[in-house]
N, C-alpha and C. Protein backbone atom coordinates (compact mmCIF):
# COMPACT_ATOMS: atom_id res chain seq x y z
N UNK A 1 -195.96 48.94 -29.18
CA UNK A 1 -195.31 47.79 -28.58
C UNK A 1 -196.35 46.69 -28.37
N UNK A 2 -195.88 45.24 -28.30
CA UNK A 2 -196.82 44.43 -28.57
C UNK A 2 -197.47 44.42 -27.00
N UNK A 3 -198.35 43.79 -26.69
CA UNK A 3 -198.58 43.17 -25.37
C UNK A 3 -198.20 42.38 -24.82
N UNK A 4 -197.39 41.09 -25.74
CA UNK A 4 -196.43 40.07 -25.00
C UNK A 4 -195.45 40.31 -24.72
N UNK A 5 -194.82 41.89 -25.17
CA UNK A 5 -193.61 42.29 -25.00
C UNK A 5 -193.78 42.96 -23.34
N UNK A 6 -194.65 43.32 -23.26
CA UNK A 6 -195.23 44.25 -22.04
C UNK A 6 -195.45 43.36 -20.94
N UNK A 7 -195.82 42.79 -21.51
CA UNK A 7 -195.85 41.05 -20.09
C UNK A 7 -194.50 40.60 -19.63
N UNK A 8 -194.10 40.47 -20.83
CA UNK A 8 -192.55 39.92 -20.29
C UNK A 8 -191.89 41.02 -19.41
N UNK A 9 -191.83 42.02 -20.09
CA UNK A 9 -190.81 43.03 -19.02
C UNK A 9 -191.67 43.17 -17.98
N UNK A 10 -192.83 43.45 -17.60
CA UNK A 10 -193.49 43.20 -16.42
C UNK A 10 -193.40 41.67 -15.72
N UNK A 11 -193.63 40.73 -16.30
CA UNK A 11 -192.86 39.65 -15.48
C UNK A 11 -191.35 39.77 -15.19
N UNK A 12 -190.55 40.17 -15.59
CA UNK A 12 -189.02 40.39 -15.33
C UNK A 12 -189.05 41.03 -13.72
N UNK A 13 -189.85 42.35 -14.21
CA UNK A 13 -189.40 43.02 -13.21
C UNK A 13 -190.39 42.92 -11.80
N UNK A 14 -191.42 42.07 -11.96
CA UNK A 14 -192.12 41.78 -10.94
C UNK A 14 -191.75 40.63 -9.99
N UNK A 15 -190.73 39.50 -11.14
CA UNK A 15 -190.07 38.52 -10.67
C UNK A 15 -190.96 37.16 -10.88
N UNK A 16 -191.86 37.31 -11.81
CA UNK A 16 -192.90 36.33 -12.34
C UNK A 16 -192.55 35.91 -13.87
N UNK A 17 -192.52 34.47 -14.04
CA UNK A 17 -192.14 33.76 -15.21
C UNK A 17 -193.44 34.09 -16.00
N UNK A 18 -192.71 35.03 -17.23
CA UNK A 18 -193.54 35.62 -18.39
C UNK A 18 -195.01 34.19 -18.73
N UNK A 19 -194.80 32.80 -18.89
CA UNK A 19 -195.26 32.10 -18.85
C UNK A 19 -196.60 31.86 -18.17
N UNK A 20 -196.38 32.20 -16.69
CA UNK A 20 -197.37 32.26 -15.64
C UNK A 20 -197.96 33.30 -16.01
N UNK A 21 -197.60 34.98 -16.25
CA UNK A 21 -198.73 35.84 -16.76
C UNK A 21 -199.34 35.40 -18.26
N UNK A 22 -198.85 34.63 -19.49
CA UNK A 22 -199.14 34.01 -20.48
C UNK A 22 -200.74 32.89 -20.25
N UNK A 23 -200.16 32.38 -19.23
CA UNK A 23 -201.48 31.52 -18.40
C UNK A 23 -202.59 32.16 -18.32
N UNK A 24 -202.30 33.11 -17.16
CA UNK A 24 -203.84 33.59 -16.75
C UNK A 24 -204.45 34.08 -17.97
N UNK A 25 -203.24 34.90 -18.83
CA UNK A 25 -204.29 35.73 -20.15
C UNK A 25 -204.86 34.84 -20.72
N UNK A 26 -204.44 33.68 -21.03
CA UNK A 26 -205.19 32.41 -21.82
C UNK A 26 -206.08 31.87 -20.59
N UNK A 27 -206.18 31.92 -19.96
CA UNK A 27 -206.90 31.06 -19.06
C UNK A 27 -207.09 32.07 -17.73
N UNK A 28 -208.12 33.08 -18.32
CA UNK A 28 -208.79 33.64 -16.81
C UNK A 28 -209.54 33.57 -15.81
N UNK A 29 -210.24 31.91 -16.52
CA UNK A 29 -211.16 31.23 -15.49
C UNK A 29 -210.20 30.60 -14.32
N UNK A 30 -209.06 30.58 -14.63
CA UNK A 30 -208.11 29.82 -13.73
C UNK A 30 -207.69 30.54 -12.56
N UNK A 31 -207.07 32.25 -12.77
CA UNK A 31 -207.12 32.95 -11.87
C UNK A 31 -208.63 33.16 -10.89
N UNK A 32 -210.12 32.82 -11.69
CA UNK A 32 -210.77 33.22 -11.11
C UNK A 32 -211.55 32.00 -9.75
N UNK A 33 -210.82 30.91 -10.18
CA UNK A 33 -210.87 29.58 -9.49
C UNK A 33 -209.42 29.75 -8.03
N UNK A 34 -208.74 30.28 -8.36
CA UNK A 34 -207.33 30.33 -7.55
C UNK A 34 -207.86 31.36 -6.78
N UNK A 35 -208.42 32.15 -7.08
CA UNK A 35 -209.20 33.31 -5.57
C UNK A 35 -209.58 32.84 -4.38
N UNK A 36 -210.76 32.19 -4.31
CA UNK A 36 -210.96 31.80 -3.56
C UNK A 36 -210.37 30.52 -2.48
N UNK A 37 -209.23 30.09 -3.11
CA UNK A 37 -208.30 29.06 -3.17
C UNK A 37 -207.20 29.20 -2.11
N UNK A 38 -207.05 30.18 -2.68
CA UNK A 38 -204.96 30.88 -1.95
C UNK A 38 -205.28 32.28 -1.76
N UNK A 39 -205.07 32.48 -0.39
CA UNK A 39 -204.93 33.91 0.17
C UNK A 39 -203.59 34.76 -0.60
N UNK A 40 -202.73 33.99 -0.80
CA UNK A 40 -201.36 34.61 -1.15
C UNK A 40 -201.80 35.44 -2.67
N UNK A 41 -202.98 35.06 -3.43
CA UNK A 41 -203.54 34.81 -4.88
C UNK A 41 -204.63 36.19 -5.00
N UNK A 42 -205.29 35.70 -3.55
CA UNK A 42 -206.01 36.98 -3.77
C UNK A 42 -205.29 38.64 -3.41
N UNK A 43 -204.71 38.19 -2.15
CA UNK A 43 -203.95 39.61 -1.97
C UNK A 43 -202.86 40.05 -3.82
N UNK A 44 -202.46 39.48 -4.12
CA UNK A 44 -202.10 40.33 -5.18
C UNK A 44 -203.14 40.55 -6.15
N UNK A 45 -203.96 39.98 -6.61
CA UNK A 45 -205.20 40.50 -7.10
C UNK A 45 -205.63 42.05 -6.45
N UNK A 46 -205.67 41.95 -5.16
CA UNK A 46 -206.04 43.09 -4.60
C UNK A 46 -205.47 43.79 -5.08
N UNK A 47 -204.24 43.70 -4.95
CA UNK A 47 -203.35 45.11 -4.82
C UNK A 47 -203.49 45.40 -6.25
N UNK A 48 -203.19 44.73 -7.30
CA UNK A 48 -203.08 44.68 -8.97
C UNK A 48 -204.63 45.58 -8.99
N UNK A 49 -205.55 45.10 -8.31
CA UNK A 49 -206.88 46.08 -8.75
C UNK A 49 -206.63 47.82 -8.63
N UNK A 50 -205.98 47.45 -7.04
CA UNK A 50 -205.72 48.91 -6.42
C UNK A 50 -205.23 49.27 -7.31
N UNK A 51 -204.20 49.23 -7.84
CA UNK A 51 -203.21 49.71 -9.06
C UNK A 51 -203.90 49.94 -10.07
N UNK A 52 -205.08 49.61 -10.76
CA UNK A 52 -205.76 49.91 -11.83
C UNK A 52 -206.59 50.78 -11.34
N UNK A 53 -206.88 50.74 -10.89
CA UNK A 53 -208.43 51.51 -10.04
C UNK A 53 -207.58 53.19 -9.69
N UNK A 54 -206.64 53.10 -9.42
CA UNK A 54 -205.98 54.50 -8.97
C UNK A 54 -205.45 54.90 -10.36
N UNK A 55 -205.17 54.07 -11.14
CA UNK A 55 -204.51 54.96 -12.65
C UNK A 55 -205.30 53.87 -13.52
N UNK A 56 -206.31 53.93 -14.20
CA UNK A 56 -207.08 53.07 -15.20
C UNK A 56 -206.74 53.36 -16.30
N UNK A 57 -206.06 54.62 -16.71
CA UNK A 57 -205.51 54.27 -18.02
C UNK A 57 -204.33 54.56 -18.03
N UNK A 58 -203.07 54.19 -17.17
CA UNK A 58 -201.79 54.05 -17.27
C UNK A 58 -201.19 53.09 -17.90
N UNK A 59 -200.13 52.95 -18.75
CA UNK A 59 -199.84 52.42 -19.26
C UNK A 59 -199.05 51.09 -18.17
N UNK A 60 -199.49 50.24 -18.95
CA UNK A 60 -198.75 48.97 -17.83
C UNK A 60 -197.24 48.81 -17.46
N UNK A 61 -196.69 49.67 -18.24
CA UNK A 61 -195.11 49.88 -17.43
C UNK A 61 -195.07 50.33 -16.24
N UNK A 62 -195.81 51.46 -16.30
CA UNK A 62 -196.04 52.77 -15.05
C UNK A 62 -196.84 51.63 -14.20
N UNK A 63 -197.61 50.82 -14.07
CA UNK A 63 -198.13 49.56 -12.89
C UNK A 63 -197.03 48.79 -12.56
N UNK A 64 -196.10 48.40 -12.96
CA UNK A 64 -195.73 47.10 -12.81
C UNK A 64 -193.89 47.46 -12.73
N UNK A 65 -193.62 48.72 -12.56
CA UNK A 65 -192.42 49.54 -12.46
C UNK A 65 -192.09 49.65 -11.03
């Protein structure tokens, strides 16, 4: 399955416009500027780490399910 396909249904079901995850992948200096920026920005960062960090090689359905 592609990876833009995997974004999208993870934006669907996260409730995030496929677009906005399209962004950061093209532009990760941008998320890394918005950290320090917006608390609202970093707490999901957090948690998205937590989520990798506890299953690092799960497939991104099983994260974002």
């Amino acid at each position: 399955m592609k990876a833009s396909s995997l974004s999208c249904r993870a934006a669907a079901r996260s409730g995030t416009r496929p677009s906005a995850i399209s962004n950061v992948i093209g532009h990760p200096t941008a998320l890394k500027t918005a950290l320090p920026a917006d608390e609202a920005t970093r707490a999901a960062a957090r948690e998205a780490l937590e989520l990798v960090r506890a299953a690092p090689h799960a497939p991104l359905e099983t994260l974002t399910g």
